[in-house]
N, C-alpha and C. Protein backbone atom coordinates (compact mmCIF):
# COMPACT_ATOMS: atom_id res chain seq x y z
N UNK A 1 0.84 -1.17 0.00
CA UNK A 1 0.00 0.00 0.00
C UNK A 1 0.89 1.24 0.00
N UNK A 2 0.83 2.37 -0.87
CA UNK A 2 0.93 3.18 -1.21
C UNK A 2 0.87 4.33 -0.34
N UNK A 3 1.11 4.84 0.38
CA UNK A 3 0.49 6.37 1.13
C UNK A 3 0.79 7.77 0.48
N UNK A 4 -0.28 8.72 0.42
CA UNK A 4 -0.26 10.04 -0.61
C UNK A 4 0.71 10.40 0.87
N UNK A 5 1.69 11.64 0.71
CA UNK A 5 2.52 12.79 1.16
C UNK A 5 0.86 13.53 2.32
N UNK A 6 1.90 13.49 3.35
CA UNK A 6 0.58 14.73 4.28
C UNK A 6 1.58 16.13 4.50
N UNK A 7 0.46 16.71 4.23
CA UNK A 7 1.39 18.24 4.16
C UNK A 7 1.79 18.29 5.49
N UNK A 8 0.94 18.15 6.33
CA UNK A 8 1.31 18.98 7.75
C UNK A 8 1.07 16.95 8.41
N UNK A 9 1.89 16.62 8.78
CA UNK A 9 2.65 15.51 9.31
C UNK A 9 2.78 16.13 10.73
N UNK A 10 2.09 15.19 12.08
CA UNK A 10 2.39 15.00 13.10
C UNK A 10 2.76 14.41 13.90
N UNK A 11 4.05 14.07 14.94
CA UNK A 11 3.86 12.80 15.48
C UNK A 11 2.98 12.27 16.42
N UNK A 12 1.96 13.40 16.57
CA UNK A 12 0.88 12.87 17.31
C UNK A 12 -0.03 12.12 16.71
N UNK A 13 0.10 11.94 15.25
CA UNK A 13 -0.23 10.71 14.61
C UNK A 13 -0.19 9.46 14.71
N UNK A 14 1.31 8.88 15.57
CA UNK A 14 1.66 7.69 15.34
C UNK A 14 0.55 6.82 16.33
N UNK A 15 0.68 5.86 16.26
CA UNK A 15 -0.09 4.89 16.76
C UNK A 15 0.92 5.07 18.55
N UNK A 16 -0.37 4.33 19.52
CA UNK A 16 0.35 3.92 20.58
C UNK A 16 1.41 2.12 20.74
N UNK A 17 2.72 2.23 20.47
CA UNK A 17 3.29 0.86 20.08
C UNK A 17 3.49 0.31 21.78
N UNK A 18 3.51 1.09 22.80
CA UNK A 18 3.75 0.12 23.65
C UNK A 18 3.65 -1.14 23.80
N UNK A 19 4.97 -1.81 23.97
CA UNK A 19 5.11 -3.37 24.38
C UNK A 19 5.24 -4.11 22.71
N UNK A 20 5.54 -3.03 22.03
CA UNK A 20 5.73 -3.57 20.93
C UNK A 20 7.32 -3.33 20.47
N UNK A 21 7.92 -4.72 19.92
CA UNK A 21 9.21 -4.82 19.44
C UNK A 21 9.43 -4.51 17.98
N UNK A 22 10.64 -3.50 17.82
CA UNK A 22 11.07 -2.63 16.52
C UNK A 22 12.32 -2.99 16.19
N UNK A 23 12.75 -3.25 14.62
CA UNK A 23 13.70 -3.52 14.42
C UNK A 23 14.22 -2.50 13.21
N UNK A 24 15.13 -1.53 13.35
CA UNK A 24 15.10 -0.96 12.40
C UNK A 24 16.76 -0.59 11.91
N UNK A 25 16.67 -0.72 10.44
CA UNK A 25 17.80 -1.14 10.09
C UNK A 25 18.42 0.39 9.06
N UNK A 26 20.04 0.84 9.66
CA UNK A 26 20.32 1.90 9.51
C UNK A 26 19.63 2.75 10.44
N UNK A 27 19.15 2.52 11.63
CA UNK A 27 18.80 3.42 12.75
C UNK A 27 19.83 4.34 13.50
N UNK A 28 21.35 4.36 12.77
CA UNK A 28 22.35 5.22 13.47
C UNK A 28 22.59 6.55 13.27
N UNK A 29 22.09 6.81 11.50
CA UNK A 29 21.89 8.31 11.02
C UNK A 29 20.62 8.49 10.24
N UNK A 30 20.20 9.66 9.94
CA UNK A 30 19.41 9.94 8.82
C UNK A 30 18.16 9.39 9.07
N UNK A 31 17.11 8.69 8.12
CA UNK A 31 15.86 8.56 8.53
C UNK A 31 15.51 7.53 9.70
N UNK A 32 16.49 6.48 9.59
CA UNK A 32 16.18 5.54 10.36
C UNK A 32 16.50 5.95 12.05
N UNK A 33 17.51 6.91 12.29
CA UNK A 33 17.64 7.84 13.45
C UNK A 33 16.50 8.25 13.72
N UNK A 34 15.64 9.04 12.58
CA UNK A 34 14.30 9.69 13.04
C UNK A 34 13.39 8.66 13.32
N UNK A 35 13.41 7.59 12.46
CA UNK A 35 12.07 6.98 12.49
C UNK A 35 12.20 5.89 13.60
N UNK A 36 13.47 5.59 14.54
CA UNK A 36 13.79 4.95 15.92
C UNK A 36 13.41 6.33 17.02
N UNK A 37 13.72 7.26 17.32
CA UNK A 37 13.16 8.21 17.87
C UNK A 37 11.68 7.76 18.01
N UNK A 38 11.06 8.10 16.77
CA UNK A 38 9.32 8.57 16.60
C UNK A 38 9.04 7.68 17.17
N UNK A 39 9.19 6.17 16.79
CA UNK A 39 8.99 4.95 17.49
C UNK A 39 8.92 4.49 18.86
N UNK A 40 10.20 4.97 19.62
CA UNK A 40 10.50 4.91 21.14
C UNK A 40 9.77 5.56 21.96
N UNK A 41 9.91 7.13 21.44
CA UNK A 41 8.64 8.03 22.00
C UNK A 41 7.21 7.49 21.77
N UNK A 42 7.02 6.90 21.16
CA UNK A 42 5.09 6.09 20.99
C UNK A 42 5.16 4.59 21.64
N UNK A 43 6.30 4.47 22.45
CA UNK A 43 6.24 3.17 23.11
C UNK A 43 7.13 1.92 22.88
N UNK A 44 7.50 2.10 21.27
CA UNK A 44 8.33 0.39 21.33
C UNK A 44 9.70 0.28 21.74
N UNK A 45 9.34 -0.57 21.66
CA UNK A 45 11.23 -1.21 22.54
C UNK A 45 12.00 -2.21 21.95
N UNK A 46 12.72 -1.74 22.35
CA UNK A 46 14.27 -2.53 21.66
C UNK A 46 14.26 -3.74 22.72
N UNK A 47 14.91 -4.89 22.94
CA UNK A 47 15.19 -5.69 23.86
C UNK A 47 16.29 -5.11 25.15
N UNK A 48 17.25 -4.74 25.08
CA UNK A 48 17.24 -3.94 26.34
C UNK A 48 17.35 -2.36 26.25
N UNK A 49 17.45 -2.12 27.78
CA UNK A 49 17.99 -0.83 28.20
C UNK A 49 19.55 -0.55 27.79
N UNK A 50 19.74 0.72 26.89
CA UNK A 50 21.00 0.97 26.87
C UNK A 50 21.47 1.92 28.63
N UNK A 51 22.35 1.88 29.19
CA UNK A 51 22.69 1.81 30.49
C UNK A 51 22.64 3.62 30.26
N UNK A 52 22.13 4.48 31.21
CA UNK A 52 22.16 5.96 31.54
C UNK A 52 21.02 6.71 30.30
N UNK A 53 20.44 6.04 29.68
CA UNK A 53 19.16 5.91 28.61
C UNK A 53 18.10 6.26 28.91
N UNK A 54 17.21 6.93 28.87
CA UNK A 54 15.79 7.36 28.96
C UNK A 54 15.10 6.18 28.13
N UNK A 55 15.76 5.85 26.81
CA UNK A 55 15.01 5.30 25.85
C UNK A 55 15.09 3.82 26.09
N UNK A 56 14.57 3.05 25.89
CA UNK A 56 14.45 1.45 25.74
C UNK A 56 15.61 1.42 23.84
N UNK A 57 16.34 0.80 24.78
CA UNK A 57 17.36 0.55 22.91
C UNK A 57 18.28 -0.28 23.11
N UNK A 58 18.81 -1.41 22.08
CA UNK A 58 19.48 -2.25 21.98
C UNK A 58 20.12 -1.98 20.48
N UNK A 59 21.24 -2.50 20.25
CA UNK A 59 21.26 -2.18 19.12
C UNK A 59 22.57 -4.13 18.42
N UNK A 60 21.92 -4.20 17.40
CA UNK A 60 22.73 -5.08 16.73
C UNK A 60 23.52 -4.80 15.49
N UNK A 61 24.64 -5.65 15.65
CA UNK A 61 26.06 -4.89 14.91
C UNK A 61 25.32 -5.53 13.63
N UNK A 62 25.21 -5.14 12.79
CA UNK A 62 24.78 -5.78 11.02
C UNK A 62 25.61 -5.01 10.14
N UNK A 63 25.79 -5.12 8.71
CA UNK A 63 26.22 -5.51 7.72
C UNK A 63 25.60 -5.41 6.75
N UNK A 64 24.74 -4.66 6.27
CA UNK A 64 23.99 -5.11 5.30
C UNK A 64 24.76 -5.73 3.79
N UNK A 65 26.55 -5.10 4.24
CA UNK A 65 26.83 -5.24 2.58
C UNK A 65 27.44 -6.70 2.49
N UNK A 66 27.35 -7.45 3.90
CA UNK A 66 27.94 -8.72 4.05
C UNK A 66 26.62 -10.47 4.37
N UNK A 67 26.37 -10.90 3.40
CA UNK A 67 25.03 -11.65 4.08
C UNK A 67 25.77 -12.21 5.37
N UNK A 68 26.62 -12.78 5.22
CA UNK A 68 26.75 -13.92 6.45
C UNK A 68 26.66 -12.70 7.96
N UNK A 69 27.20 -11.64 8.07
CA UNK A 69 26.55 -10.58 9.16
C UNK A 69 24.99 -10.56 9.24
N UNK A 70 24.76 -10.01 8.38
CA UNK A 70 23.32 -10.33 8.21
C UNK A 70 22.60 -11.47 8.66
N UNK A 71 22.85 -12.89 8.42
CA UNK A 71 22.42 -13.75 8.74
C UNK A 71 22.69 -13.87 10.66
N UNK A 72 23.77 -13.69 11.18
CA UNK A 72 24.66 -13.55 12.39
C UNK A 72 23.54 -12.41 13.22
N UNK A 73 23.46 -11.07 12.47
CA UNK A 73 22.66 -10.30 13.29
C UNK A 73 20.98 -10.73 13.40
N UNK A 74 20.37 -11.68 12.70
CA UNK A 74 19.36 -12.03 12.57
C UNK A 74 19.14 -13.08 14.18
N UNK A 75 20.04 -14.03 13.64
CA UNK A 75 20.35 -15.00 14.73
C UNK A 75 20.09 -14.63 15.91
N UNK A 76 21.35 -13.48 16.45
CA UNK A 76 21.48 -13.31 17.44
C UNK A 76 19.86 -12.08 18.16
N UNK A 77 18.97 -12.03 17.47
CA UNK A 77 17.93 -11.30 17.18
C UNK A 77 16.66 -12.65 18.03
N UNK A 78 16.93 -13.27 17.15
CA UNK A 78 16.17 -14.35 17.42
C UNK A 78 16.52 -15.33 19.04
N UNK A 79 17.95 -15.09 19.05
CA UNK A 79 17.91 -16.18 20.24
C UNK A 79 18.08 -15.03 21.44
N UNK A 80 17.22 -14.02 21.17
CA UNK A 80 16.98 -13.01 22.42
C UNK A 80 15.80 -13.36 22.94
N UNK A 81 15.05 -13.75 21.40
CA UNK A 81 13.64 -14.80 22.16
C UNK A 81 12.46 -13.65 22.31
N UNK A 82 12.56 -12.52 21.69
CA UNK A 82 11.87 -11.00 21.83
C UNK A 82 10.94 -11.62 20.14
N UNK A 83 9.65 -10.92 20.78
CA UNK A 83 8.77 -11.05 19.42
C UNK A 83 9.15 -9.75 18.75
N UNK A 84 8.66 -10.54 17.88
CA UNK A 84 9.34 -8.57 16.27
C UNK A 84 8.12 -8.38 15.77
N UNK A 85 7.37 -7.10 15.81
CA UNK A 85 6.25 -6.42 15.75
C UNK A 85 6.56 -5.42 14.41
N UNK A 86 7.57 -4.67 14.38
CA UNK A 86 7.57 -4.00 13.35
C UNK A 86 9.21 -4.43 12.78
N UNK A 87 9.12 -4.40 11.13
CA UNK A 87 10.86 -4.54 10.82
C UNK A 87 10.84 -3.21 10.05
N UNK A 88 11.68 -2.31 9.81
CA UNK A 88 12.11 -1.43 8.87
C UNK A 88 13.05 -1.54 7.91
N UNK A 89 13.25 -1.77 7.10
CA UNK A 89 13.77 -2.24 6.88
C UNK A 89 14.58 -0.95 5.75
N UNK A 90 15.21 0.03 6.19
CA UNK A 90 15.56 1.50 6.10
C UNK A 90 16.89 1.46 5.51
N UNK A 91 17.89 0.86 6.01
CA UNK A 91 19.57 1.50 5.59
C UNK A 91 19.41 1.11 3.67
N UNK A 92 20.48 2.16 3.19
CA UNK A 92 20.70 2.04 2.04
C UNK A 92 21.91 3.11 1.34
N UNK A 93 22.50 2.75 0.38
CA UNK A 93 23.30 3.62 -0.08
C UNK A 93 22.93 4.05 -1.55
N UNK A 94 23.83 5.20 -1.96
CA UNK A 94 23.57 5.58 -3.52
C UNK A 94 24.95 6.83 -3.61
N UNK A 95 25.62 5.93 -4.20
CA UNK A 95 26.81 6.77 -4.73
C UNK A 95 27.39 6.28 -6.36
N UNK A 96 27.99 6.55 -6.88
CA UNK A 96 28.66 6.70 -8.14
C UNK A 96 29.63 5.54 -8.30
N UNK A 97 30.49 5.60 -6.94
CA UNK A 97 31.36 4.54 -7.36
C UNK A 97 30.62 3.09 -7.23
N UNK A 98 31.52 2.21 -8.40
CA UNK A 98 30.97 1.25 -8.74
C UNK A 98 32.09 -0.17 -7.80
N UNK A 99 31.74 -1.41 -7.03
CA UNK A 99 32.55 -1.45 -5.87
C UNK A 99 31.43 -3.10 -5.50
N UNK A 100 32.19 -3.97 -5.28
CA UNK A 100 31.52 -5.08 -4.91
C UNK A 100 31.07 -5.33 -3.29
N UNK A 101 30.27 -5.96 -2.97
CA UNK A 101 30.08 -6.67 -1.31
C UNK A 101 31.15 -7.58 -1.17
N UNK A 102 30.91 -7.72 0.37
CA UNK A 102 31.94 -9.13 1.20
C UNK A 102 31.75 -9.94 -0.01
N UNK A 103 29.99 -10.23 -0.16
CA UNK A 103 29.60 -11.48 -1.21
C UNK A 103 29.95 -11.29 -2.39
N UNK A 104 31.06 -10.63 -3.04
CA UNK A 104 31.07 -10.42 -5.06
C UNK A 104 29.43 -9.63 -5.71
N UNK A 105 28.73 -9.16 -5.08
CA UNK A 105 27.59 -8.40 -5.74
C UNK A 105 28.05 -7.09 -6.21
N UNK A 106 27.22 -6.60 -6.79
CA UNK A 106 27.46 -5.18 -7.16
C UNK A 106 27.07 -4.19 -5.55
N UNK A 107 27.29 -4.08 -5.21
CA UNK A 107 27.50 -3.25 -3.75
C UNK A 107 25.78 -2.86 -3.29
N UNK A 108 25.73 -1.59 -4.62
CA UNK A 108 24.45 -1.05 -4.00
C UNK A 108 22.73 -2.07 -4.25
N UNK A 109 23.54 -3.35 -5.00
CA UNK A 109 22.32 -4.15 -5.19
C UNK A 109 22.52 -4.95 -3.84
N UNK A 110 23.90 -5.55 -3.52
CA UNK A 110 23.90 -5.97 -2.26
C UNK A 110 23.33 -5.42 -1.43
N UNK A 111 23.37 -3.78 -0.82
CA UNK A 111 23.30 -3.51 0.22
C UNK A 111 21.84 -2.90 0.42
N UNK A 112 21.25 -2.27 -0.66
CA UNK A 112 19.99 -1.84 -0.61
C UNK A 112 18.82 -2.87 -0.77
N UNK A 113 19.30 -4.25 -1.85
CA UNK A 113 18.12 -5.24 -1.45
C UNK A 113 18.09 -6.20 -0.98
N UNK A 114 19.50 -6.86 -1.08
CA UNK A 114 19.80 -9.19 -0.73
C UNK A 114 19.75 -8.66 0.45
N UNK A 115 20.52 -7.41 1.53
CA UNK A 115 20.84 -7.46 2.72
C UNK A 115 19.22 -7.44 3.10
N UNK A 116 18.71 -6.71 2.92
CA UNK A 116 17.20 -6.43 3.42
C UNK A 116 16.67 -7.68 3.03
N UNK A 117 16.64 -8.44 2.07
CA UNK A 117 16.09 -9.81 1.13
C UNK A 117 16.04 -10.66 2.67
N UNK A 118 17.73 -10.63 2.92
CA UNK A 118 18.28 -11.80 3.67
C UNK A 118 17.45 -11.86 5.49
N UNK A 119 17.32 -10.36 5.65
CA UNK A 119 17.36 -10.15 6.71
C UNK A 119 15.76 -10.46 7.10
N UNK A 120 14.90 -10.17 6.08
CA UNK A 120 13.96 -10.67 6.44
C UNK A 120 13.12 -11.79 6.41
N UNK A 121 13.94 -12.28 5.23
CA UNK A 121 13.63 -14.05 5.36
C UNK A 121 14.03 -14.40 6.66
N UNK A 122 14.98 -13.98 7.41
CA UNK A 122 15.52 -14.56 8.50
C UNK A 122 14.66 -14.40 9.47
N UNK A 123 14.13 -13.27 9.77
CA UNK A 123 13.05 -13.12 10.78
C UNK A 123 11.55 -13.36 10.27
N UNK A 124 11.46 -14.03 9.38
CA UNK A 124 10.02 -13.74 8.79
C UNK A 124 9.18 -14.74 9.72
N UNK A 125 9.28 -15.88 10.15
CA UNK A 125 8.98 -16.88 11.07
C UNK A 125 8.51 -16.07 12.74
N UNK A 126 9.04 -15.39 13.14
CA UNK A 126 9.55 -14.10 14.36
C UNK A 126 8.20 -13.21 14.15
N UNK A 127 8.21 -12.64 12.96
CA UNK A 127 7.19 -11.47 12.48
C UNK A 127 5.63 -12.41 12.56
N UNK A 128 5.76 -13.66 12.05
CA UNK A 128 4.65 -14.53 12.00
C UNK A 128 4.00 -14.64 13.29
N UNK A 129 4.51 -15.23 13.83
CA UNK A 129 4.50 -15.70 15.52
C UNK A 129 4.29 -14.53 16.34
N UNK A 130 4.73 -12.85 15.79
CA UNK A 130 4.17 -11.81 16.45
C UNK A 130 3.17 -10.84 15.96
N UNK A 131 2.53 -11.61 14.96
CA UNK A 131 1.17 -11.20 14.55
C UNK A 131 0.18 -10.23 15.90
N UNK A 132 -0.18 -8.86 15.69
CA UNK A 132 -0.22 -8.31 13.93
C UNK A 132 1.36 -7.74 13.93
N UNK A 133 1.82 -7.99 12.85
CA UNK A 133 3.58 -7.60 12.92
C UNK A 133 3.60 -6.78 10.72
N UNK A 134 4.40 -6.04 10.75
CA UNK A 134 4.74 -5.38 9.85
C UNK A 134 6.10 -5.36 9.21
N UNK A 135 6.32 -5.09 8.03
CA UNK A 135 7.79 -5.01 7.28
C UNK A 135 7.57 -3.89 6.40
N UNK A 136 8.02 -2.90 6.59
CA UNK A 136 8.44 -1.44 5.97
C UNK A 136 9.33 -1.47 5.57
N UNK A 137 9.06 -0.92 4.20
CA UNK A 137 10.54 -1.37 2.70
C UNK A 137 10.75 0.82 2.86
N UNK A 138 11.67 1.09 3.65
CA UNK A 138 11.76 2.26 3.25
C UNK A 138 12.65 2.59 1.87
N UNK A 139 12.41 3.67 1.23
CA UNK A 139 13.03 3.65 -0.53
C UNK A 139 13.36 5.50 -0.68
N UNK A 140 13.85 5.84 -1.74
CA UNK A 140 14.20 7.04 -1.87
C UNK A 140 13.66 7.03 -3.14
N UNK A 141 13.77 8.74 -3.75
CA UNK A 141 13.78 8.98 -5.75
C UNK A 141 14.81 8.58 -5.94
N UNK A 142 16.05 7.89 -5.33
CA UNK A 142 17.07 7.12 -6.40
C UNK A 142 16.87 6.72 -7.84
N UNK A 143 15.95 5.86 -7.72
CA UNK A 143 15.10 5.31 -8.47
C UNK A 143 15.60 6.01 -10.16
N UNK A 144 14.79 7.57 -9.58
CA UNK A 144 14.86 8.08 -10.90
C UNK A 144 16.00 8.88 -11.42
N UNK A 145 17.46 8.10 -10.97
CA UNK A 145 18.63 8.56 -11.86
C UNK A 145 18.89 7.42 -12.25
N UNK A 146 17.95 6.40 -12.56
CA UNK A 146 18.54 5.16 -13.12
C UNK A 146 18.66 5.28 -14.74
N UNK A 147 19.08 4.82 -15.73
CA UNK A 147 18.90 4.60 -16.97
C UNK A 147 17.82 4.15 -17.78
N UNK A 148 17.08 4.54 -18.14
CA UNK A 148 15.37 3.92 -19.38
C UNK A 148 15.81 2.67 -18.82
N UNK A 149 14.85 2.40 -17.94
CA UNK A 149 15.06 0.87 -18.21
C UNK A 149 15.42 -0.14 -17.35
N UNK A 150 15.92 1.01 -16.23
CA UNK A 150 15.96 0.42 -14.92
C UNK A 150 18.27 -0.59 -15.26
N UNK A 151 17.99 -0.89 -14.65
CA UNK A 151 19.83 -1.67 -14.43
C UNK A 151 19.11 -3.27 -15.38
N UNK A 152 19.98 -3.46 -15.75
CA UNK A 152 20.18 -4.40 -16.36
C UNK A 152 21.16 -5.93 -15.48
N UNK A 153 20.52 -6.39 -15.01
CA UNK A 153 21.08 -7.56 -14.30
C UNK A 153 21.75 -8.24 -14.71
N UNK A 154 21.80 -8.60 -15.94
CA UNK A 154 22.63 -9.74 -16.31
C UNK A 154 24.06 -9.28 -16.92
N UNK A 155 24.54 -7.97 -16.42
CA UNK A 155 25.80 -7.14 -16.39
C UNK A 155 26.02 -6.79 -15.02
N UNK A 156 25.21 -6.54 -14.13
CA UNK A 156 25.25 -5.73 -12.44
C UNK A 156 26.81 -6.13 -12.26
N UNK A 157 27.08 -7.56 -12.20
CA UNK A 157 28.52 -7.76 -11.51
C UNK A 157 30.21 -7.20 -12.47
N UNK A 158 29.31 -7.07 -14.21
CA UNK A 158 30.89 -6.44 -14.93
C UNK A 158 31.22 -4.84 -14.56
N UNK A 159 32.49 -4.80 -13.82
CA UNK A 159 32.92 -3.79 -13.66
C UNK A 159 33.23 -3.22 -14.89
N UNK A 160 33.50 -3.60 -15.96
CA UNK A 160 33.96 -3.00 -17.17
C UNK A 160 32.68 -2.30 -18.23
N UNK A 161 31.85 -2.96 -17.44
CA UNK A 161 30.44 -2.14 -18.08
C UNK A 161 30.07 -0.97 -16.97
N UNK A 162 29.59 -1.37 -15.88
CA UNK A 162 29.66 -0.58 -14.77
C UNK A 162 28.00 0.23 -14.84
N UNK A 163 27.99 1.28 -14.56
CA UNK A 163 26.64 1.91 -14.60
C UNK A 163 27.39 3.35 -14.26
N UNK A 164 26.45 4.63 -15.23
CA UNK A 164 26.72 5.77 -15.12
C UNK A 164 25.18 6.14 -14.29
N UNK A 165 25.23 7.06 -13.26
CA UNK A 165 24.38 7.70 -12.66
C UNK A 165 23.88 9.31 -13.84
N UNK A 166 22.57 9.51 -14.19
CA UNK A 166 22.23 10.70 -14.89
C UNK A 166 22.92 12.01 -14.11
């Protein structure tokens, strides 16, 4: 589902999440900073207390540009034994240079979708079991400096072809 832009956006909008578990990925800068804030303040919680904290927050070391981290931060997610109510599934990059993952991918296909791919297959069982539970694909206009036509996959990994940004 789709949502139109609200001009005048409040956070007295958000829902009340108390007792509800958030997982949000790239929560250290930029939107996912904001959108862990908005979250905490309306109630949800991380699995623990960070120590001298007002806020309920935990945080797990991930990787998005590496699966096997990914898979590792999932894990260790799971054997906390905490139900997962909301995933965000937020971090992403967009730069020019052209640059592989841990895994040989093209970087920004690694890191903006397999990592998110990976991460939520991993908890998808977690999200089930904590019904009603959610997965938020956050995205940017990246999109539209791509080439007519979107990337062409069956080149993503030749560096010698590469991709020019408009």
């Amino acid at each position: 589902m789709l949502l139109s832009p609200v001009s005048h956006y409040s956070y007295d909008q958000f829902l009340e999440l108390t007792g509800k578990y958030a997982l949000v990925t790239g929560a250290n800068i930029g939107i996912g900073y904001a959108t862990t804030l908005a979250l905490v303040t309306h109630g949800a919680q991380w699995p623990a207390e960070v120590k001298g904290a007002r806020l309920q927050l935990d945080f797990l070391e991930m990787d998005l540009n590496d699966l096997k981290k990914v898979q590792r931060a999932a894990q260790e997610y799971l054997s906390r034994g905490h139900p997962l109510h909301i995933l965000i599934n937020n971090g992403g990059i967009s730069s020019e240079e052209w640059s592989v993952s841990a895994d040989g991918t093209e970087r920004h296909f690694a890191l903006n979708y397999l990592g998110h791919f990976v991460l939520t297959t991993a908890l998808l069982d977690r999200l089930k079991e904590s019904q009603p539970s959610r997965v938020v694909v956050v995205s940017s206009l990246a999109y539209e400096i791509l080439p007519p036509g979107g990337f062409d996959l069956s080149i993503i990994n030749d560096e010698t072809v590469g991709y020019k940004l408009r």
